[in-house]
Protein backbone atom coordinates (compact mmCIF):
# COMPACT_ATOMS: atom_id res chain seq x y z
CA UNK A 1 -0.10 4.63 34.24
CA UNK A 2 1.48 7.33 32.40
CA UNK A 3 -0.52 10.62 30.99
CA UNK A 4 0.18 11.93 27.64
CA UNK A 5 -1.72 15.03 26.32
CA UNK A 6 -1.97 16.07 23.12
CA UNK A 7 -3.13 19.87 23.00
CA UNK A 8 -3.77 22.03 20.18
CA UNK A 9 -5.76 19.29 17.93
CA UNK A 10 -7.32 20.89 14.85
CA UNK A 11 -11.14 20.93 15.08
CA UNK A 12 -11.55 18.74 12.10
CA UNK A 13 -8.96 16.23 13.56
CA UNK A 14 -10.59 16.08 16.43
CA UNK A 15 -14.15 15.97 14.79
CA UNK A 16 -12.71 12.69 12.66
CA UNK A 17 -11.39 11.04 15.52
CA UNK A 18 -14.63 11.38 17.67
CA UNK A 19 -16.79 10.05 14.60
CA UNK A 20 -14.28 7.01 14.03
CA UNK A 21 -14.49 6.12 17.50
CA UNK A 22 -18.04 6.37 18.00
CA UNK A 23 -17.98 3.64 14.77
CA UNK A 24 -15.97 1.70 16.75
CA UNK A 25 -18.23 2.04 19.68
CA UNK A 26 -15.06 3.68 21.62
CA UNK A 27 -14.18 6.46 23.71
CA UNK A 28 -11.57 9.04 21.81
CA UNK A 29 -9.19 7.83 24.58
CA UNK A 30 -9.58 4.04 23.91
CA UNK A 31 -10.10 5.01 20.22
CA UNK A 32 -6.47 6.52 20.40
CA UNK A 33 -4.50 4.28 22.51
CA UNK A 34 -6.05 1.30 19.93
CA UNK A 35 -3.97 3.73 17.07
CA UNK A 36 -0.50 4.12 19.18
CA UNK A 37 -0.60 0.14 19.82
CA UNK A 38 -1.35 -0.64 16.49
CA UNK A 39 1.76 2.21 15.29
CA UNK A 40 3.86 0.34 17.99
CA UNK A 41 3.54 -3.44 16.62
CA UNK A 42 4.91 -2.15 13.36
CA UNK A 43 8.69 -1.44 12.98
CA UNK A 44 9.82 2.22 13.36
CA UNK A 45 11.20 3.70 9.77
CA UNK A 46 14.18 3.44 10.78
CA UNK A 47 14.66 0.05 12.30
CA UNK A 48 12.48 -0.84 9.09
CA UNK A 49 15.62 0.74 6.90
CA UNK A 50 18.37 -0.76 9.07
CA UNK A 51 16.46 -4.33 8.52
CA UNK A 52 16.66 -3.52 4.84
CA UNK A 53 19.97 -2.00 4.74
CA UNK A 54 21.61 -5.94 6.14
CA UNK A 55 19.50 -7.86 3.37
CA UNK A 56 21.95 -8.82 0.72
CA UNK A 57 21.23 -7.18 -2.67
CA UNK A 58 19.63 -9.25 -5.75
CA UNK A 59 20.83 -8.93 -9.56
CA UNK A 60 18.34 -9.15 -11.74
CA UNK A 61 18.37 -10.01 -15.76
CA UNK A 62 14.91 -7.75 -16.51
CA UNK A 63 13.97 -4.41 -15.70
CA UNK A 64 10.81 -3.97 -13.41
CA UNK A 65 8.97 -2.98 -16.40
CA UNK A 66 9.88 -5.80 -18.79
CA UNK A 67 8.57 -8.35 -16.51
CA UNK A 68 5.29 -6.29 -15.68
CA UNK A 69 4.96 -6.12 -19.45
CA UNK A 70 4.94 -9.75 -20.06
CA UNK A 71 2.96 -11.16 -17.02
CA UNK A 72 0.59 -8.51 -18.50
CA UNK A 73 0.67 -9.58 -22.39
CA UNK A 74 1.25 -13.63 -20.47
CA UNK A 75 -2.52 -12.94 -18.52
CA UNK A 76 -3.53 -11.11 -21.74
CA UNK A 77 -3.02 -14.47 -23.64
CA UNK A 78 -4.60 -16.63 -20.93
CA UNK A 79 -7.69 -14.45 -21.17
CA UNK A 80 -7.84 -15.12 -24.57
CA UNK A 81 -7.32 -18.12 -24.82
CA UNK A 82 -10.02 -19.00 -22.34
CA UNK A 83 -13.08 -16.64 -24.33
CA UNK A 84 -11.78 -18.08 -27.99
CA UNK A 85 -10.59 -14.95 -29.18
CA UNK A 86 -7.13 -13.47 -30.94
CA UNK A 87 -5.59 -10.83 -29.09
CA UNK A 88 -5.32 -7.70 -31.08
CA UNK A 89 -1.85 -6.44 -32.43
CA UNK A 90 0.13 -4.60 -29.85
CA UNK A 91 1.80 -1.69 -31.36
CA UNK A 92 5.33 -0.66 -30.26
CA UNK A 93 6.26 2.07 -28.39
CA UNK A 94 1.78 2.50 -27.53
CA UNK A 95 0.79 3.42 -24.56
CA UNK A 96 -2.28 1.97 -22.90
CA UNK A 97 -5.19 3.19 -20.87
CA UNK A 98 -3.22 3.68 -17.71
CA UNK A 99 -0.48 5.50 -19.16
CA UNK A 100 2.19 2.63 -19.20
C-alpha cells in the first residue's frame, strides 16, 4: 500500500474531521480514505467538461425564465383549482417573495 500524508491541517479541519468520523464510528484514516473513494467515483472537472464539451447543443424557443414562469403560474392554477379558489391578479413586471 501506498502512504500519503497530509501535514499542516488546520486545527478546526482536523477537529471536524475527527467529530465526523467518530459519527461514522470511523477512524480519521478510514474516515478519509471513505472521502478520496467517494471524490474518485465521480468524474474529474475536467473529464466532466470534455463529456459536456462532445454533447451536441439544443435550441430552444423559451428563455429559462419563461418556462420557470409558467410551470410556476401552471402549479399555481392546479393549486387552485384543487382548494376552490381564484388565483389573485398577477401584476406585470412584480416581483415575488423570492426576488424573481
Amino acid at each position: 500500500m501506498s502512504i500519503i500524508q497530509v501535514k499542516n491541517v488546520p486545527p478546526a479541519m482536523h477537529g471536524e474531521l475527527r467529530r465526523r468520523a467518530d459519527q461514522e464510528g470511523l477512524t480519521i484514516r478510514d474516515y478519509v480514505l471513505k472521502l478520496i473513494e467517494r471524490d474518485q467515483r465521480l468524474p474529474s472537472k475536467t473529464d466532466w467538461l470534455d463529456r459536456v464539451a462532445e454533447l451536441e447543443p439544443v435550441s430552444v424557443s423559451q428563455s429559462a425564465a419563461e418556462v420557470i414562469r409558467e410551470a410556476r403560474e401552471e402549479r399555481d392554477q392546479e393549486l387552485m383549482d384543487r382548494v376552490g379558489g381564484a388565483p389573485s391578479p398577477k401584476r406585470k413586471g412584480s416581483v415575488g417573495a423570492r426576488g424573481r
